[in-house]
Protein backbone atom coordinates (compact mmCIF):
# COMPACT_ATOMS: atom_id res chain seq x y z
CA UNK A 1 89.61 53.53 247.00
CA UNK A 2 87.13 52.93 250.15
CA UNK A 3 89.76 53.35 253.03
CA UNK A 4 86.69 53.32 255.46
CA UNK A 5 83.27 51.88 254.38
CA UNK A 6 79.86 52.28 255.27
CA UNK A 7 78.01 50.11 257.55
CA UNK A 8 74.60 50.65 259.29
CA UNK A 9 75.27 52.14 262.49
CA UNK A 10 74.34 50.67 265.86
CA UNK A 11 71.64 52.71 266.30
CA UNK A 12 69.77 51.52 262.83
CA UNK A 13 70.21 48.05 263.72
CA UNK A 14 69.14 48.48 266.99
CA UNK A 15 65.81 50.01 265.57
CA UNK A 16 65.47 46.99 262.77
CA UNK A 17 65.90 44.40 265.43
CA UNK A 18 63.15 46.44 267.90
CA UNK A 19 61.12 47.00 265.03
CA UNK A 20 60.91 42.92 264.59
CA UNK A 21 60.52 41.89 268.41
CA UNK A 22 57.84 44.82 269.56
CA UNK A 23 56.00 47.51 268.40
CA UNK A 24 57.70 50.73 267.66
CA UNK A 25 56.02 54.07 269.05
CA UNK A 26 55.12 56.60 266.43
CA UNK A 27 58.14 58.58 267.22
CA UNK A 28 60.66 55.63 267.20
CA UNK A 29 59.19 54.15 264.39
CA UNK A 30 59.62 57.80 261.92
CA UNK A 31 62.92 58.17 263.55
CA UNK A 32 63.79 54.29 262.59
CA UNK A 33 61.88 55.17 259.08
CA UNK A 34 64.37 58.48 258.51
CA UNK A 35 67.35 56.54 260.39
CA UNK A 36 67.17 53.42 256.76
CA UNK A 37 66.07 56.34 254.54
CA UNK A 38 69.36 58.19 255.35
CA UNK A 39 71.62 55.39 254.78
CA UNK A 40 69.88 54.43 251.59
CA UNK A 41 70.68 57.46 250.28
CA UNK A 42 74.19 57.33 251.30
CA UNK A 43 74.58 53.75 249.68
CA UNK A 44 73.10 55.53 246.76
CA UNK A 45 76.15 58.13 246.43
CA UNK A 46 78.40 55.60 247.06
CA UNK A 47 77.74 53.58 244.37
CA UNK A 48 78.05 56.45 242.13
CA UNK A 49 81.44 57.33 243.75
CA UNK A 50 82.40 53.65 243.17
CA UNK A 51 81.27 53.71 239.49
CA UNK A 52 84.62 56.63 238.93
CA UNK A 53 87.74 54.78 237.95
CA UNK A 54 90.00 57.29 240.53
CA UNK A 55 92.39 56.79 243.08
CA UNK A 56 91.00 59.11 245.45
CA UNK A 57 90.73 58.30 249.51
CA UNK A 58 87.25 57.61 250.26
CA UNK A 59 86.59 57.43 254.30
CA UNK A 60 82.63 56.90 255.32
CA UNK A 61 80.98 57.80 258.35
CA UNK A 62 84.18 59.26 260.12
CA UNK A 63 83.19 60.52 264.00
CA UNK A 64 85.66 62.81 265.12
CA UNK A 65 86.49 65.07 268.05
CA UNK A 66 88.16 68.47 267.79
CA UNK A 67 88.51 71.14 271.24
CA UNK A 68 86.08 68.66 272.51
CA UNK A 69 83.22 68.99 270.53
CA UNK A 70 82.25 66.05 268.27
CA UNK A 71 81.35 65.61 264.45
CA UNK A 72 80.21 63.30 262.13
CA UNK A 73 81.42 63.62 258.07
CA UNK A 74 78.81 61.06 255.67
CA UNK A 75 81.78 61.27 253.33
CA UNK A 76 85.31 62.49 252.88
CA UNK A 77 86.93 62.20 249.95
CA UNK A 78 90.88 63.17 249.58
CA UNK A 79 92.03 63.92 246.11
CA UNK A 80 95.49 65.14 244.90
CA UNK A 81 94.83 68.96 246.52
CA UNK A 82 91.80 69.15 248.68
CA UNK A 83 89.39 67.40 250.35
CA UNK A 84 85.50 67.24 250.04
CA UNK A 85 83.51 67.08 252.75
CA UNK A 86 79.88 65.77 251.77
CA UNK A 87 76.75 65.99 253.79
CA UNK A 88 74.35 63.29 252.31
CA UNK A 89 70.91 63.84 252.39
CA UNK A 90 67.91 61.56 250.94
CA UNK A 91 64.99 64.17 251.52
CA UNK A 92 61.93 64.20 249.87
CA UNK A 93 59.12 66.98 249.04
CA UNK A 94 59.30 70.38 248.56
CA UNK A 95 60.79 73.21 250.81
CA UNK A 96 61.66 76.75 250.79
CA UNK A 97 63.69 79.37 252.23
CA UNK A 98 62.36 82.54 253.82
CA UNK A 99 64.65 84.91 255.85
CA UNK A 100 67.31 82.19 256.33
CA UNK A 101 64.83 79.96 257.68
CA UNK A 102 63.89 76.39 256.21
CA UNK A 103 60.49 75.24 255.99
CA UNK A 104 58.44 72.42 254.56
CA UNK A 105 55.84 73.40 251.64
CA UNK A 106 53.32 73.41 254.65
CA UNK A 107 54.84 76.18 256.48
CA UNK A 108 56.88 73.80 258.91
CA UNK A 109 60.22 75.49 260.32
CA UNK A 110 62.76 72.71 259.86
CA UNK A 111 66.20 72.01 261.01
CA UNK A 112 68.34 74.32 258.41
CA UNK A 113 71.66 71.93 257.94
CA UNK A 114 73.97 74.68 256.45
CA UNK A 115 75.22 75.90 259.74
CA UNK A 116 76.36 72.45 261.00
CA UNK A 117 77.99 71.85 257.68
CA UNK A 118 80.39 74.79 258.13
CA UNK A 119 80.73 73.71 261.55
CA UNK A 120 82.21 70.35 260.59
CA UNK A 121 84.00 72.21 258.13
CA UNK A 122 85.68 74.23 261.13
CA UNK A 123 86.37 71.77 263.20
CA UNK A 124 87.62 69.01 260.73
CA UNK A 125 90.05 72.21 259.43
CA UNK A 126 91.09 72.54 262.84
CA UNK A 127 91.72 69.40 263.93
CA UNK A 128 93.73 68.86 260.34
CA UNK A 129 95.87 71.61 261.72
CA UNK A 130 96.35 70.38 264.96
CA UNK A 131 97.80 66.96 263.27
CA UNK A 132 99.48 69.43 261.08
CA UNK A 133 97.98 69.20 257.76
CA UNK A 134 97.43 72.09 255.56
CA UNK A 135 94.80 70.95 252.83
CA UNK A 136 92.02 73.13 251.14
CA UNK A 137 88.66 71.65 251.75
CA UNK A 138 85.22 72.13 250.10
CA UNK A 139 81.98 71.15 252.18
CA UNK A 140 79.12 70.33 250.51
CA UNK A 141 75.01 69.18 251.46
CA UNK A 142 74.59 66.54 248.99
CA UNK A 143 70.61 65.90 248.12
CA UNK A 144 70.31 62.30 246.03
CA UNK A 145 66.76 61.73 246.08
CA UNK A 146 65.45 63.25 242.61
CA UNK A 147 62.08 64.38 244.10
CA UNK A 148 63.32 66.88 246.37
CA UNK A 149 63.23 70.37 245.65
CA UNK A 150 63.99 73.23 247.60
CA UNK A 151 62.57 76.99 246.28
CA UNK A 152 63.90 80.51 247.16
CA UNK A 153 67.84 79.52 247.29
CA UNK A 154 70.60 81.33 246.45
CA UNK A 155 73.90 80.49 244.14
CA UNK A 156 75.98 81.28 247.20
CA UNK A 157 75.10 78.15 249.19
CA UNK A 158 77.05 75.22 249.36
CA UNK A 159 74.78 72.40 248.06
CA UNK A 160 74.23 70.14 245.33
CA UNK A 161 70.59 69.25 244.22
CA UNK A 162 69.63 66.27 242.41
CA UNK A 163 69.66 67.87 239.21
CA UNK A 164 72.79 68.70 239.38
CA UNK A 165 74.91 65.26 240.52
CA UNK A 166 75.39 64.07 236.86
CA UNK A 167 77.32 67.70 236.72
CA UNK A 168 78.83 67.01 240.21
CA UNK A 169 80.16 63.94 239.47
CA UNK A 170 81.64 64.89 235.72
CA UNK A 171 83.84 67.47 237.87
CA UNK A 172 84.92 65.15 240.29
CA UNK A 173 85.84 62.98 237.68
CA UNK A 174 87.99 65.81 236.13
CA UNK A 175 89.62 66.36 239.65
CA UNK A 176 93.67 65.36 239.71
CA UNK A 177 93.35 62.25 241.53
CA UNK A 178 97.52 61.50 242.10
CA UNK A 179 97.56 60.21 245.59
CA UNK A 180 100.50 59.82 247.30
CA UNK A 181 101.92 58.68 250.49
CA UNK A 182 101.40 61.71 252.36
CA UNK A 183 97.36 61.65 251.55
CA UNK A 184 97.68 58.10 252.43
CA UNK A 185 99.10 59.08 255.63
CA UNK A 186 96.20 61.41 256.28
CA UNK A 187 93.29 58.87 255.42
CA UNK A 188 94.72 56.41 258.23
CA UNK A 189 95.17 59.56 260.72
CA UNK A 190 91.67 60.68 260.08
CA UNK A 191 90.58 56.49 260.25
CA UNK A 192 92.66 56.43 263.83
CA UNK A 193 90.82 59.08 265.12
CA UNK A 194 87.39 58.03 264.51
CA UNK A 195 85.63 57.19 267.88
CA UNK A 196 83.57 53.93 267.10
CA UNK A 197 80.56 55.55 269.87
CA UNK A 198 78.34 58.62 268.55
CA UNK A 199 77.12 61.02 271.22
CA UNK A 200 74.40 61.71 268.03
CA UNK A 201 72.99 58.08 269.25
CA UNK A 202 69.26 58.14 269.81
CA UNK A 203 67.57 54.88 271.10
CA UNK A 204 64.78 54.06 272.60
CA UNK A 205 63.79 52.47 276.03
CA UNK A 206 62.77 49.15 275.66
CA UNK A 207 62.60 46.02 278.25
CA UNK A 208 63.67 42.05 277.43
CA UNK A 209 60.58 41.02 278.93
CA UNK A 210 58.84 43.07 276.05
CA UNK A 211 60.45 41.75 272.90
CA UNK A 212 59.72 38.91 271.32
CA UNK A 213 61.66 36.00 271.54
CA UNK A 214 63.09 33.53 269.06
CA UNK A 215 65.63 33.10 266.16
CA UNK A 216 64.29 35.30 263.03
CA UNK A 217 65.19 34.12 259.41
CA UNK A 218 68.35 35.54 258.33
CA UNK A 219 66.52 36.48 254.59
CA UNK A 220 62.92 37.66 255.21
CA UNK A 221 63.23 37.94 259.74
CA UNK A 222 60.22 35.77 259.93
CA UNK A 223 60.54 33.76 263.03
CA UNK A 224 58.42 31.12 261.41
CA UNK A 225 61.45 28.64 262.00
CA UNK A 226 61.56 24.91 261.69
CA UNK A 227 64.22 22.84 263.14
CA UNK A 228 66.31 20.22 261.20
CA UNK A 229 69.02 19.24 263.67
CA UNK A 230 72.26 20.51 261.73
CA UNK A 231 69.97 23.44 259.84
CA UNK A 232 66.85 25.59 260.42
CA UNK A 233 64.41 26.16 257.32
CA UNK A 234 62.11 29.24 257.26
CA UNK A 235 58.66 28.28 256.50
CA UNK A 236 58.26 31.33 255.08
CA UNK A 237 60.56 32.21 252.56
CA UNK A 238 62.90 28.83 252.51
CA UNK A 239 65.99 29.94 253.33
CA UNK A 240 68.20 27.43 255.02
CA UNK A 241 70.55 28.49 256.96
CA UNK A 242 73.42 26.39 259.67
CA UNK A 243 72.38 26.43 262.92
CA UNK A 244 75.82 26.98 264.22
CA UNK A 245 75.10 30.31 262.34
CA UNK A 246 71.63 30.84 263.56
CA UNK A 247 72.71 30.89 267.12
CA UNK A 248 75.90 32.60 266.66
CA UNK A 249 73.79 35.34 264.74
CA UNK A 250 70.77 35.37 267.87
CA UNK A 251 73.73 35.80 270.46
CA UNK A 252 74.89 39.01 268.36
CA UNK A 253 71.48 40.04 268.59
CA UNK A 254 71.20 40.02 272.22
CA UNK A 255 74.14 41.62 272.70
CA UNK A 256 73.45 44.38 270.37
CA UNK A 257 70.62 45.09 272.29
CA UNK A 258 71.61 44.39 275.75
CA UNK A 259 75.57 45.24 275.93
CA UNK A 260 75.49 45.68 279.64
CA UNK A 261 74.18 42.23 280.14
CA UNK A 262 76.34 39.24 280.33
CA UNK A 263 75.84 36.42 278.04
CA UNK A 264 75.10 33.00 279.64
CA UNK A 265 73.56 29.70 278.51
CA UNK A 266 70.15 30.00 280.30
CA UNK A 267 69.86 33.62 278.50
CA UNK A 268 70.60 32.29 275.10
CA UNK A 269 67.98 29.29 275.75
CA UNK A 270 65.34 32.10 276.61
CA UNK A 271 66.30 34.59 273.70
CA UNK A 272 66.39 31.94 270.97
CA UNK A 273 62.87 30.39 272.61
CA UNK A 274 63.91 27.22 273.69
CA UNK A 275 65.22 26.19 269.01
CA UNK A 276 67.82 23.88 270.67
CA UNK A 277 68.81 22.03 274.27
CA UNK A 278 70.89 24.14 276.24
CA UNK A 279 73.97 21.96 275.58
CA UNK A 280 73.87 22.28 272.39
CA UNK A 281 73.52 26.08 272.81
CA UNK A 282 76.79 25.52 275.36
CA UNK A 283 78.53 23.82 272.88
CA UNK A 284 78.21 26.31 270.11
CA UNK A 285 78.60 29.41 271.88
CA UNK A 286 82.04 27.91 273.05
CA UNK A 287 83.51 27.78 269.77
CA UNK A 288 83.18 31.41 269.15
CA UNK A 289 82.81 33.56 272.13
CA UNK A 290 85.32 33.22 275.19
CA UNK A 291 83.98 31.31 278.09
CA UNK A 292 84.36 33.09 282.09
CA UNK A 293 84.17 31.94 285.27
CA UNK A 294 82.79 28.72 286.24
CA UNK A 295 79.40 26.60 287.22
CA UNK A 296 76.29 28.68 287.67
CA UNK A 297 77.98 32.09 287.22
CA UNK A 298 79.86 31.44 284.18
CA UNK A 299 79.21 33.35 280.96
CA UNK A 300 80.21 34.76 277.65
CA UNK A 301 82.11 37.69 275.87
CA UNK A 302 82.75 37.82 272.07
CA UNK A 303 86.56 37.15 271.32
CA UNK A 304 88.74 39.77 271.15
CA UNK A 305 86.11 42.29 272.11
C-alpha cells in the first residue's frame, strides 16, 4: 500500500518548464538530464514494488530532519518487523572501486553514495527513537538500470545490482507482511514529519524577461496553439484541451517558477502571450484562485495555499 507516492519534485519541473521557455546551460541542462533520469528509475522500482500483492507501508520521497540535519529516503518500505530503506539509483556505464574510492571506467573520482546511505540510516534510526520506535532497519543502494556495472566490490556492501532485483524482489516477497495498527501509526508519523521544502534543491537563475512566453500544449509542450473560443487545439500534435484548463494550468506555471511574485491579471495576459482578453483571463482565474485587494493592486493566491 502507497501511503506516500511519488511525484516529480519542484525542482524537476522547474527544469522541464525552463527547458521549454529558454535555453538551458550545459550544466543545468545535465543536471535537468540526471534530475528525469533519477526519477525514471524510481518509477521503474515502483512499479515492480506495485506488481507484489503485500500489505506492506510504502512511503516515497520522505524529507526528514533529525538533530537538525536533513535527509531524503527514495523509498521506505515497513513490513511486519523492519523497515527497508532504499537508495534508488538509475546509473549507467561502468565503474570501479579502488581504495574505497569510486570512479568512472575513465578514471573519474565520483561521488561514493555508501556513506550517505548509512547516514540516513543513522539519522532515520535516531529520529525513530526519538518518536519512540524500536524497529530493525536494512538500508540498501538500489541500481535498476541493467547496463550498469560496477567492478572491484565487495560482498560486504549494502547494494543491490541489476542482476540481482529479480532475487531482491523474490525475498521481499517472502517477507511477513502482517501490518498492523502500530506500523500504521508509524507510516503517518514518518508522512507528518516530512518537510514539503528540500535544502538538496538546486535551481538555476533565470529572468521572466528571458523565457518564452505563451500557453504550451498540455501533450507534446508545443506552443503552436490555436484558439477556438471555449478550447485551444495544438497544431502540432491535436490535442484539445478547455481553455478554462489551459489558463488555470499557465497560472500554475508562473507560479511554479516565480513563487515570490504575486499573481495579477496584466501578468497572466503577458505570460499566456496575449491567447485571451484580459477579462476573460479575470474571469477564469476567479473561479479557482482567491481574489485580494482591490482595483489596480489586486491579485491572486491559489486557494487554500
Amino acid at each position: 500500500m502507497f501511503i506516500k507516492s511519488r511525484t516529480e519534485s519542484n525542482e524537476l519541473q522547474v527544469y522541464k518548464l525552463l527547458d521549454k521557455r529558454k535555453v538551458l546551460s550545459i550544466d543545468d541542462a545535465v543536471h535537468y538530464a540526471r534530475l528525469e533520469k533519477g526519477y525514471q528509475g524510481e518509477l521503474s522500482f515502483d512499479e515492480r514494488v506495485g506488481g507484489i500483492s503485500k500489505d506492506w507501508l510504502v512511503l516515497n520521497d520522505l524529507q526528514l530532519e533529525s538533530n537538525s540535519t536533513h535527509f531524503q529516503i527514495d523509498s521506505t518500505i515497513i513490513s511486519q518487523k523492519s523497515i527497508l530503506l532504499l537508495d534508488i539509483k538509475n546509473h549507467e556505464g561502468d565503474y570501479y572501486i579502488e581504495d574505497g574510492r569510486w570512479y568512472s571506467i575513465n578514471g573519474k573520482e565520483i561521488y561514493n553514495p555508501v556513506p550517505r546511505l548509512e547516514r540516513s540510516e543513522f539519522l532515520l534510526r535516531r529520529l525513530l527513537q526519538d518518536h519512540g520506535y524500536t524497529i530493525p532497519i536494512q538500508a540498501y543502494l538500489v541500481y535498476v538500470n541493467p547496463d550498469f556495472h560496477l567492478y572491484n566490490t565487495t560482498r560486504n556492501l549494502p547494494i543491490i545490482f541489476p542482476t540481482q532485483l529479480n532475487r531482491f524482489f523474490h525475498k521481499l516477497h517472502n517477507i511477513p507482511s502482517n501490518i498492523n495498527e502500530h506500523h500504521k501509526n508509524l507510516a503517518h508519523k514518518l508522512t507528518s514529519l516530512h518537510k514539503e521544502e528540500s535544502p538538496f534543491t538546486k535551481l538555476p537563475k533565470y529572468h521572466y524577461e528571458e523565457l518564452r512566453k505563451g500557453v504550451m500544449c498540455a501533450v507534446c509542450d508545443s506552443f503552436s496553439i490555436e484558439d477556438k473560443r471555449i478550447a485551444i487545439v495544438c497544431k502540432k500534435c491535436g490535442h484539445i484541451e478547455n481553455v478554462d484548463s489551459a489558463i488555470i494550468r499557465s497560472a500554475m506555471e508562473y507560479t511554479l517558477l516565480f513563487p515570490q511574485r504575486k499573481i495579477t491579471t496584466n501578468d497572466l495576459y503577458d505570460w499566456c502571450k496575449g491567447l485571451k482578453t484580459k477579462r476573460t483571463i479575470r474571469m477564469i482565474i476567479s473561479k479557482h484562485f482567491q481574489h485580494i485587494g482591490h482595483a489596480k493592486s489586486s491579485y491572486y493566491v491559489i486557494r487554500n495555499a
